[in-house]
Protein backbone atom coordinates (compact mmCIF):
# COMPACT_ATOMS: atom_id res chain seq x y z
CA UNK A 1 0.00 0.00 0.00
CA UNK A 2 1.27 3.42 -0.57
CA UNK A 3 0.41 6.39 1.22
CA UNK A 4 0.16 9.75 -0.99
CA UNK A 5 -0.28 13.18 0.47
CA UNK A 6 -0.06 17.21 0.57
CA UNK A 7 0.75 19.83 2.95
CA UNK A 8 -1.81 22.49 1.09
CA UNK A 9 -1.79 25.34 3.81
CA UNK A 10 -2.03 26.78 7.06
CA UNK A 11 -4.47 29.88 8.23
CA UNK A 12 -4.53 31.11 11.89
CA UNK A 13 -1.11 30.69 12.69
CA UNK A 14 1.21 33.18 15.73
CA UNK A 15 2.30 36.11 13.63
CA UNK A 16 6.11 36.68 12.88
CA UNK A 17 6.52 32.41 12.83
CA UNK A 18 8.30 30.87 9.84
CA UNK A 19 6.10 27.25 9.76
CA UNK A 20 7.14 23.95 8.89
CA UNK A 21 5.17 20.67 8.68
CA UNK A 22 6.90 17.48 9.51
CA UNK A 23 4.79 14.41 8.31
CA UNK A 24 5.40 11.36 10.62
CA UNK A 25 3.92 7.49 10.21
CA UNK A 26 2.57 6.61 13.60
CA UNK A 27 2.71 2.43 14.33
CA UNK A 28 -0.40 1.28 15.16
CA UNK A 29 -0.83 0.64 19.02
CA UNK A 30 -3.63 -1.26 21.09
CA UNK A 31 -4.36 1.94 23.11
CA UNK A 32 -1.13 2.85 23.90
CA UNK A 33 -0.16 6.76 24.00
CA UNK A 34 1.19 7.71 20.46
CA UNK A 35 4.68 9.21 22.42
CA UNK A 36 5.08 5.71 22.92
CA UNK A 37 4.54 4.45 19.59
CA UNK A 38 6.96 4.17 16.98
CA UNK A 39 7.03 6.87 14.30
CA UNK A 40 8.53 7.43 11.04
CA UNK A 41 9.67 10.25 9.39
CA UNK A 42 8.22 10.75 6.01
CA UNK A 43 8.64 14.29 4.59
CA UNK A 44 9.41 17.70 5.99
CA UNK A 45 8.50 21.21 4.36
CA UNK A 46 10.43 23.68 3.38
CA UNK A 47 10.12 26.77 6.40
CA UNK A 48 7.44 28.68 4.68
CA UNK A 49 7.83 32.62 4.61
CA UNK A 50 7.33 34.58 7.66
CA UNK A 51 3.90 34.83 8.41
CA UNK A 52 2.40 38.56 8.38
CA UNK A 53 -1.24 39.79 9.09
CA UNK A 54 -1.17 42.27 6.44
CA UNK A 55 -5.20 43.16 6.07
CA UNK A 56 -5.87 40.14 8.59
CA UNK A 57 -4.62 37.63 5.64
CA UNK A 58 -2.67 34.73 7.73
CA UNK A 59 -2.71 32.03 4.90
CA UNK A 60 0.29 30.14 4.56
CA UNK A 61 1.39 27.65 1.41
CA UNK A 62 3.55 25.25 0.55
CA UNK A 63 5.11 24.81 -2.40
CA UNK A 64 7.21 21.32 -1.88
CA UNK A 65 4.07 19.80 0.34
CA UNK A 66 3.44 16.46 -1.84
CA UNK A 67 5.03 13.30 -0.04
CA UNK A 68 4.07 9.41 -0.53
CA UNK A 69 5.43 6.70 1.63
CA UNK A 70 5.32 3.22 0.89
CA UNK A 71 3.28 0.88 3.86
CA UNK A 72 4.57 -2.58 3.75
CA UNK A 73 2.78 -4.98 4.87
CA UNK A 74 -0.65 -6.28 6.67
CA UNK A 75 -1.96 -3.90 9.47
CA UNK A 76 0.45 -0.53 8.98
CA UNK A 77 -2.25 0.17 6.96
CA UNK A 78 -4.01 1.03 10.93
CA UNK A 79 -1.42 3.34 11.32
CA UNK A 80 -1.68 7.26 11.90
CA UNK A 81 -0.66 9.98 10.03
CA UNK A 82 1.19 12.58 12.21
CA UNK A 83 1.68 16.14 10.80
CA UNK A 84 3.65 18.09 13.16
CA UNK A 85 3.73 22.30 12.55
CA UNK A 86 6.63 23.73 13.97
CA UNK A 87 8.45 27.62 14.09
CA UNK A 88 11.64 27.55 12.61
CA UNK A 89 13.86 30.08 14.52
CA UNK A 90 16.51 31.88 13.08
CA UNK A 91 19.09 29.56 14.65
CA UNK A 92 17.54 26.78 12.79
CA UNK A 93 15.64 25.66 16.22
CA UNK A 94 12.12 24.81 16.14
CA UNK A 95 9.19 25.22 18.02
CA UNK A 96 6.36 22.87 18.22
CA UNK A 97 3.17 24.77 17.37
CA UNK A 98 0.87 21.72 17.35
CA UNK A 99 -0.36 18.84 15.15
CA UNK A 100 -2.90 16.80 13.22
CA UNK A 101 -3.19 13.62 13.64
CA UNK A 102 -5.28 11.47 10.88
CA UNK A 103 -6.36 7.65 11.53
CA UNK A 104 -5.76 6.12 8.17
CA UNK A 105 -8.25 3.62 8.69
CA UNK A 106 -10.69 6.72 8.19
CA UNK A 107 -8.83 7.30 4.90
CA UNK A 108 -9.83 4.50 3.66
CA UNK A 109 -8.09 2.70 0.04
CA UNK A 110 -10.56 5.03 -2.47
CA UNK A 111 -8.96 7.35 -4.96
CA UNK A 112 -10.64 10.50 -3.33
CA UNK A 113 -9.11 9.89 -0.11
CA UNK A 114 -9.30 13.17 2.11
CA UNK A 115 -8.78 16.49 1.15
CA UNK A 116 -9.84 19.13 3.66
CA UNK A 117 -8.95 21.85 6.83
CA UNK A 118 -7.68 20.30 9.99
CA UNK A 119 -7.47 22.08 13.46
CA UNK A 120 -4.21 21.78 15.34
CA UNK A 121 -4.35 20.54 18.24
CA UNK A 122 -1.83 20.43 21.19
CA UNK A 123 -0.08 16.81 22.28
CA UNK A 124 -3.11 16.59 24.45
CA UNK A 125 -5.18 16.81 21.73
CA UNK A 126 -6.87 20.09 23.03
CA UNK A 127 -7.67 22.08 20.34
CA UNK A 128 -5.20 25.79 20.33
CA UNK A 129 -7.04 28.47 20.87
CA UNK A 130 -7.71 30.94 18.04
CA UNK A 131 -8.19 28.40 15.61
CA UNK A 132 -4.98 27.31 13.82
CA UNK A 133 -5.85 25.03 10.78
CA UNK A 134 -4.03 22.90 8.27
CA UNK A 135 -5.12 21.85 4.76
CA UNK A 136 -4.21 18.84 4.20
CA UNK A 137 -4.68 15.92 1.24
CA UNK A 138 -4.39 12.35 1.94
CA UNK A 139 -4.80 8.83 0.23
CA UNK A 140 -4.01 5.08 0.83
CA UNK A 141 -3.52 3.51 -2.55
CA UNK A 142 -3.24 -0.70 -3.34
CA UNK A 143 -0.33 -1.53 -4.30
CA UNK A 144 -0.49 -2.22 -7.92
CA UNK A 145 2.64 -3.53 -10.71
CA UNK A 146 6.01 -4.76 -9.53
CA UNK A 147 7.91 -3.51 -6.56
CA UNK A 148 10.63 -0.78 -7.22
CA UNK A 149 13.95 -1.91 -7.39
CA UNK A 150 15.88 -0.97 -4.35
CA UNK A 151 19.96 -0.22 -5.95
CA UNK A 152 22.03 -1.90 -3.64
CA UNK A 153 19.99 -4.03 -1.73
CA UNK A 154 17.79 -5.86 -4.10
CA UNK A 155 20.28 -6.27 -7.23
CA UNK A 156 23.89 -7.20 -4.76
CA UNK A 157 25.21 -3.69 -5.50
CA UNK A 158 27.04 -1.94 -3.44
């Protein structure tokens, strides 16, 4: 199974921040806290420009959002989808700001997947006040044709 997704957008964010999403694949876990679950790093954003309220506009985009990430095997497919927005400080630092988190049983194996505006939330999952949203697209494709060919593992290269 693959997963294929975008980082769209961001509205509502602290003013003066320089945002970054990192996208993270979340283990699947019988109840147990997602700190505790293994994660995976799957893409991180470019820092997007400083954010200004110039005649209230807040809207952020990205322009290198689009990620896919390949899901081997039976239940990852149970997994989470962990999109964590961050501030990246001048000294290259950065600052949580919050996070979506998206079950992708709920995304389901169809084409449209989802495509929509997701609050942040703290690691509590508490909503931030003010309303801080991303836009986000994801999908869970079937695997389909023959696996790629993995240089140096699959063919005894070095």
């Amino acid at each position: 199974m693959l997963l294929k997704g975008d980082v769209l957008e961001a509205r509502g964010l602290p003013p003066g921040c320089r945002p970054s999403v990192k996208v993270l694949y979340v283990e699947p876990g019988d109840g147990a806290n997602m700190m505790f679950r293994c994660k995976t790093a799957v893409h991180e954003t470019d820092a997007a420009a400083t954010v200004a309220q110039a005649a209230g506009e807040d809207t952020v985009e990205w322009r290198r959002g689009e990620f896919s990430f390949e899901l081997l095997g039976g239940a990852r497919d149970t997994g989470d989808a962990l999109f964590a927005c961050n501030d990246v400080q001048p000294s290259g630092a950065a600052r949580f700001i919050g996070q979506v988190v998206i079950a992708l049983a709920a995304v389901g194996t169809s084409e449209e997947g989802i495509d929509g505006w997701f609050a942040l939330t703290g690691r509590d999952g508490a909503a931030l006040p003010g309303g801080t949203w991303l836009r986000l697209r994801l999908r869970v494709l079937a695997a389909g044709g023959a696996p790629p060919v993995r240089l140096g593992w699959d063919d005894g290269a070095a």
